[in-house]
N, C-alpha and C. Protein backbone atom coordinates (compact mmCIF):
# COMPACT_ATOMS: atom_id res chain seq x y z
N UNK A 1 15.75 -5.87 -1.14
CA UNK A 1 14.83 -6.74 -1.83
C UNK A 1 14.65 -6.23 -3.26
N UNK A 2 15.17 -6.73 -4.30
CA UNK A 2 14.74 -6.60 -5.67
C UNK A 2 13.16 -6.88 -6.24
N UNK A 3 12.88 -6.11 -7.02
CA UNK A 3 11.46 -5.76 -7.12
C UNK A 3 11.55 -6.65 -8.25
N UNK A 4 10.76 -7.52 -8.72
CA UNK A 4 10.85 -8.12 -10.07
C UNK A 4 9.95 -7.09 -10.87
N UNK A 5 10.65 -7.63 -12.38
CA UNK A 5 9.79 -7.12 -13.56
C UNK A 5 8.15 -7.07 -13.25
N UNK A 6 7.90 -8.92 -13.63
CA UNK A 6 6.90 -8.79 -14.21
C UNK A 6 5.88 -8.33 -12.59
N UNK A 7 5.94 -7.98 -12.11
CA UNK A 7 4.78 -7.67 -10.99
C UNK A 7 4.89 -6.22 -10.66
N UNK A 8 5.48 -5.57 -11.72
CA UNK A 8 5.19 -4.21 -11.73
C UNK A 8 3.81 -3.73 -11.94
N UNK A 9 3.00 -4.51 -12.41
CA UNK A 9 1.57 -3.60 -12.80
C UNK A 9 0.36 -4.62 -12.00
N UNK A 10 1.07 -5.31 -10.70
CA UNK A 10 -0.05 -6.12 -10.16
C UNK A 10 -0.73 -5.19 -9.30
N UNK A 11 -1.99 -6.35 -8.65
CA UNK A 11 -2.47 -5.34 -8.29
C UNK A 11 -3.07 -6.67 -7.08
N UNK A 12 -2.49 -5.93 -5.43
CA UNK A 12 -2.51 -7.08 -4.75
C UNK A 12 -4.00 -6.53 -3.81
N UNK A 13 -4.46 -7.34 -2.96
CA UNK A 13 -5.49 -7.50 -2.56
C UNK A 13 -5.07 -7.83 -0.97
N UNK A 14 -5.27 -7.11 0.05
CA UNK A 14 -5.42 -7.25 1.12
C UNK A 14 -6.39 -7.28 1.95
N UNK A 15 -6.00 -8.61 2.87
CA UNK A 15 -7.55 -8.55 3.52
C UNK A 15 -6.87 -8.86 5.25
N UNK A 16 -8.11 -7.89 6.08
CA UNK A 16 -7.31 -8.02 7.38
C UNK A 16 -8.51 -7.83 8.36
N UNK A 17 -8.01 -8.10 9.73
CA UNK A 17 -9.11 -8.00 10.70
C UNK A 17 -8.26 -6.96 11.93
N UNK A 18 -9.72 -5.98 12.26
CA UNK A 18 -8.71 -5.29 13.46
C UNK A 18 -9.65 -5.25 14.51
N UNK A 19 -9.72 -4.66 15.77
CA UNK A 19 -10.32 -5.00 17.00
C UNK A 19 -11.52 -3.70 16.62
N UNK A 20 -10.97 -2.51 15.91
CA UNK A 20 -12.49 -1.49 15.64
C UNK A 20 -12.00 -0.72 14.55
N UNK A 21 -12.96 0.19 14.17
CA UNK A 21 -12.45 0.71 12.59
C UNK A 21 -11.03 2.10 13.11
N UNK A 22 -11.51 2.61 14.01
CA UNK A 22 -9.69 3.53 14.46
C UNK A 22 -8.71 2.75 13.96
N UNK A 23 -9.14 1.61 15.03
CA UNK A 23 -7.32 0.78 14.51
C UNK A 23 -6.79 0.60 13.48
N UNK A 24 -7.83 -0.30 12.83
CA UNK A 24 -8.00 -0.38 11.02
C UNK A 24 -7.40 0.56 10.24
N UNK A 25 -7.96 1.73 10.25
CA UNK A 25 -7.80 2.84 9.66
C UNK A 25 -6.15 3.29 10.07
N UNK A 26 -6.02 3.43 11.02
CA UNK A 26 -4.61 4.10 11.37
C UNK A 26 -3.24 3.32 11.04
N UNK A 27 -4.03 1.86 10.89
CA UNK A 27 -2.55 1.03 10.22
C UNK A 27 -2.77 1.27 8.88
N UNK A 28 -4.06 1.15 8.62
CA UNK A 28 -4.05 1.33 6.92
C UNK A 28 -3.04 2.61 6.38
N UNK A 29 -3.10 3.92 6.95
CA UNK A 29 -2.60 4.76 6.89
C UNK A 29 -1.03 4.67 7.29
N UNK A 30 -0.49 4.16 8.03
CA UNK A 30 0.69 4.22 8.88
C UNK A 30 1.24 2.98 7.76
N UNK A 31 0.85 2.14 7.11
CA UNK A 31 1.82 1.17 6.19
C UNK A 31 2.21 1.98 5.16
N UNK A 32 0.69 2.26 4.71
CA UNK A 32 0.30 2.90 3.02
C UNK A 32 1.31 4.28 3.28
N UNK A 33 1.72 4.61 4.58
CA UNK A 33 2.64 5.99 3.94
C UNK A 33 4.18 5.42 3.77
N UNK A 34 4.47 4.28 4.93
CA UNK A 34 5.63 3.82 5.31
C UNK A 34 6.24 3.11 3.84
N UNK A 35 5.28 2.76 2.95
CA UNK A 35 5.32 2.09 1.73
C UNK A 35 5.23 2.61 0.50
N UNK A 36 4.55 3.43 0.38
CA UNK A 36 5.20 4.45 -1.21
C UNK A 36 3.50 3.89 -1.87
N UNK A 37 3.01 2.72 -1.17
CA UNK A 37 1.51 1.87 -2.13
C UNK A 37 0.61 2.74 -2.49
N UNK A 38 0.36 2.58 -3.16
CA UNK A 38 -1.22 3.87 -4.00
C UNK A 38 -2.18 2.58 -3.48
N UNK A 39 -3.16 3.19 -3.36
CA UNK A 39 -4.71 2.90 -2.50
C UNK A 39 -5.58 2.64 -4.14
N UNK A 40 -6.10 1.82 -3.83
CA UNK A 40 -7.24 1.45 -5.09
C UNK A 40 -8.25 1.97 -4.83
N UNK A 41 -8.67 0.80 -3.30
CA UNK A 41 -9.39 1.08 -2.79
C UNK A 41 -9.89 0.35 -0.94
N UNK A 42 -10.63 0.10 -0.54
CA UNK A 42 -10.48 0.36 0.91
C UNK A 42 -12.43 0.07 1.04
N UNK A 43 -12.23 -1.04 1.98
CA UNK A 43 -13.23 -1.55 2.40
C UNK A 43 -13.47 -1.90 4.08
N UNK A 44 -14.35 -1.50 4.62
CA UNK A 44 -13.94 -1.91 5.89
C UNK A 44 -15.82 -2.63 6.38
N UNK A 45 -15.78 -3.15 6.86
CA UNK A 45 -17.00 -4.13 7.69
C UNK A 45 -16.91 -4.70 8.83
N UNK A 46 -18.26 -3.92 9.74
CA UNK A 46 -18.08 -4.75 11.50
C UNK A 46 -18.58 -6.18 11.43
N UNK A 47 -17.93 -6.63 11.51
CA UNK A 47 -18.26 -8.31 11.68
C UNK A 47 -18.21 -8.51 13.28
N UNK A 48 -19.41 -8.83 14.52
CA UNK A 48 -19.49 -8.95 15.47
C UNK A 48 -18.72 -7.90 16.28
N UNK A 49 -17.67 -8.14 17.04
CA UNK A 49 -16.38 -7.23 17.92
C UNK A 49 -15.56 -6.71 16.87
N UNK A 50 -15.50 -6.62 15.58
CA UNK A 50 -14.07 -6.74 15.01
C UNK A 50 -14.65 -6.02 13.44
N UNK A 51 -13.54 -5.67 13.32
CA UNK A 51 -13.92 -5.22 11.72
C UNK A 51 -12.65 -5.38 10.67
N UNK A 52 -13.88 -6.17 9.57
CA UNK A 52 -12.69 -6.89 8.41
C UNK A 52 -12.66 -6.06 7.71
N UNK A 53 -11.44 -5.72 7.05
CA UNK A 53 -10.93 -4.61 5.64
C UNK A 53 -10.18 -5.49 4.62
N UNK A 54 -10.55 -5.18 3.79
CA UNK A 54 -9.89 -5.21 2.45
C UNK A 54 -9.09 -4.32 1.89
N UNK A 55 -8.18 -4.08 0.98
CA UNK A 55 -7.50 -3.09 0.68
C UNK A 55 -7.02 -3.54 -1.08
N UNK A 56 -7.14 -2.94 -2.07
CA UNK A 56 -6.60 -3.04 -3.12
C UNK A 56 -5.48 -2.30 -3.32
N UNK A 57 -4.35 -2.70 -3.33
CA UNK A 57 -3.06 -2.05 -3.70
C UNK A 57 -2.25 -2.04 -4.95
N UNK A 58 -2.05 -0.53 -5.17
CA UNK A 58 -0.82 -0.95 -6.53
C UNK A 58 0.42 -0.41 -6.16
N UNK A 59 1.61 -0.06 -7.07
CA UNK A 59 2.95 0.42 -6.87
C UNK A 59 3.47 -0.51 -5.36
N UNK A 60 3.63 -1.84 -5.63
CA UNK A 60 4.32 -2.64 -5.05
C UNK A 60 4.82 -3.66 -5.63
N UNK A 61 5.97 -4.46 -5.56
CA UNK A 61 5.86 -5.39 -5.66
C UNK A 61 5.56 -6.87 -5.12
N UNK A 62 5.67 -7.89 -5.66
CA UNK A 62 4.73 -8.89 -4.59
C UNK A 62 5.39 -9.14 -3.09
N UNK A 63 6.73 -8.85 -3.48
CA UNK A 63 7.31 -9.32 -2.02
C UNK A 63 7.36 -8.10 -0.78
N UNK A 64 7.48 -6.40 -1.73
CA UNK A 64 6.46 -5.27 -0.61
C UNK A 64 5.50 -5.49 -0.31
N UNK A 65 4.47 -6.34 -0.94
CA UNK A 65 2.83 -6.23 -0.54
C UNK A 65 3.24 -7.84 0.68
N UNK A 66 3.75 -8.25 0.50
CA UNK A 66 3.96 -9.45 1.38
C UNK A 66 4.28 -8.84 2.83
N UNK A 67 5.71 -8.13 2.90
CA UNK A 67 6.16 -6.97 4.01
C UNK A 67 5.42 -6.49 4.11
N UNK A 68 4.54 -5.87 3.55
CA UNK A 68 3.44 -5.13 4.40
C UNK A 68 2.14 -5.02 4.98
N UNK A 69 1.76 -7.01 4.46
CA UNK A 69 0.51 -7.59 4.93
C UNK A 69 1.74 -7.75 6.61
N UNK A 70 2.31 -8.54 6.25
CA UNK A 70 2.80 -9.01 8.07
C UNK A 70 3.48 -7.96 8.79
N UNK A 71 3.76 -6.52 8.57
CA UNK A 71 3.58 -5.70 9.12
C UNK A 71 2.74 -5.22 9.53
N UNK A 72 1.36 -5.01 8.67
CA UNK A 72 -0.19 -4.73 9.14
C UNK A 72 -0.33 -5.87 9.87
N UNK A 73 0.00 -6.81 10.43
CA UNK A 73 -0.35 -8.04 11.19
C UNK A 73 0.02 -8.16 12.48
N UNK A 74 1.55 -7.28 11.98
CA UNK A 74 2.08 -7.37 13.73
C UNK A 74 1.74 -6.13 14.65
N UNK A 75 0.81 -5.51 13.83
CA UNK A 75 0.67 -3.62 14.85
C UNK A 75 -0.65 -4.15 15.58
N UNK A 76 -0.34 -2.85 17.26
CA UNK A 76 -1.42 -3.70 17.66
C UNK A 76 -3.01 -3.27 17.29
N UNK A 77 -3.42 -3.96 18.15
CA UNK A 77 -5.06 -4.01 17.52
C UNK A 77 -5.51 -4.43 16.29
N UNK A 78 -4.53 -5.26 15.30
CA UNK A 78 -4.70 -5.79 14.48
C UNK A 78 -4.16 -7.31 14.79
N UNK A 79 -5.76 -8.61 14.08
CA UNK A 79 -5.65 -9.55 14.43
C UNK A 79 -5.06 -10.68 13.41
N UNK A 80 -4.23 -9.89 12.14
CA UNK A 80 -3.96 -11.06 11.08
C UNK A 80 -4.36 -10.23 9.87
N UNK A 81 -3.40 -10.42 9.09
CA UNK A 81 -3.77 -10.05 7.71
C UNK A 81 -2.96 -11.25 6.77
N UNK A 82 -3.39 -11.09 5.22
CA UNK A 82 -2.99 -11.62 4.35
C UNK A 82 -3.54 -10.57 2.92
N UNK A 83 -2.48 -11.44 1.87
CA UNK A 83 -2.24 -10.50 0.51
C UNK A 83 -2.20 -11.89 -0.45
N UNK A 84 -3.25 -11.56 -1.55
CA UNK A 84 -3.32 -12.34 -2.83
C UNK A 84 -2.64 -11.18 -3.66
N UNK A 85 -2.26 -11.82 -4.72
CA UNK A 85 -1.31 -10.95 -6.10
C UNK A 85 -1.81 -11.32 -7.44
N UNK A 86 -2.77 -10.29 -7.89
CA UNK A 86 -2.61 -10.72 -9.17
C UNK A 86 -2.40 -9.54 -10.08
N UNK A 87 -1.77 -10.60 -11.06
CA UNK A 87 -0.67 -10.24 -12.36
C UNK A 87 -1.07 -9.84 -13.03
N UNK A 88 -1.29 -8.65 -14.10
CA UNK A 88 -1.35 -8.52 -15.57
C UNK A 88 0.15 -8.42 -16.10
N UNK A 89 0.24 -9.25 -17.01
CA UNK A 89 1.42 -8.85 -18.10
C UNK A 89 0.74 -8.21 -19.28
N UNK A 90 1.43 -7.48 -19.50
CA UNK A 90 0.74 -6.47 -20.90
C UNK A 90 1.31 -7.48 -22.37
């Protein structure tokens, strides 16, 4: 997969749901190493049974941060994730 130019300095936004914060946490960890991504930052919240995370990512490009929302999607104890991208061009 070729990395394009201009989404070298994005900065994508992940948001995901997992069954408790272990799980959460251990995929967060188990992508973010499998992937080379620097951590922005990292949000996590119990919403009823389940807890939603956010994740700000850089050193990807849009179509790694894509691979690695639906990888965080398919591990278990995780119920779905998704990734917005946004751009700065300098």
């Amino acid at each position: 997969m070729q990395d394009d130019v201009f989404d070298r300095n994005a900065v994508h936004v992940m948001t995901f749901t997992a069954a408790d914060a272990g799980v959460a946490l251990a995929a967060v960890r188990d992508e973010l190493a499998a992937d080379g991504a620097r951590l922005s930052s990292l949000s996590l919240n119990t919403l009823d049974q389940v807890v939603d995370g956010t994740l700000r990512l850089t050193n990807l490009s849009c179509a790694r941060a894509r691979a690695c929302a639906d990888r965080l999607a398919a591990r278990p104890g995780v119920h779905g994730a998704r990734v917005e991208h946004h751009l700065y061009r300098p």
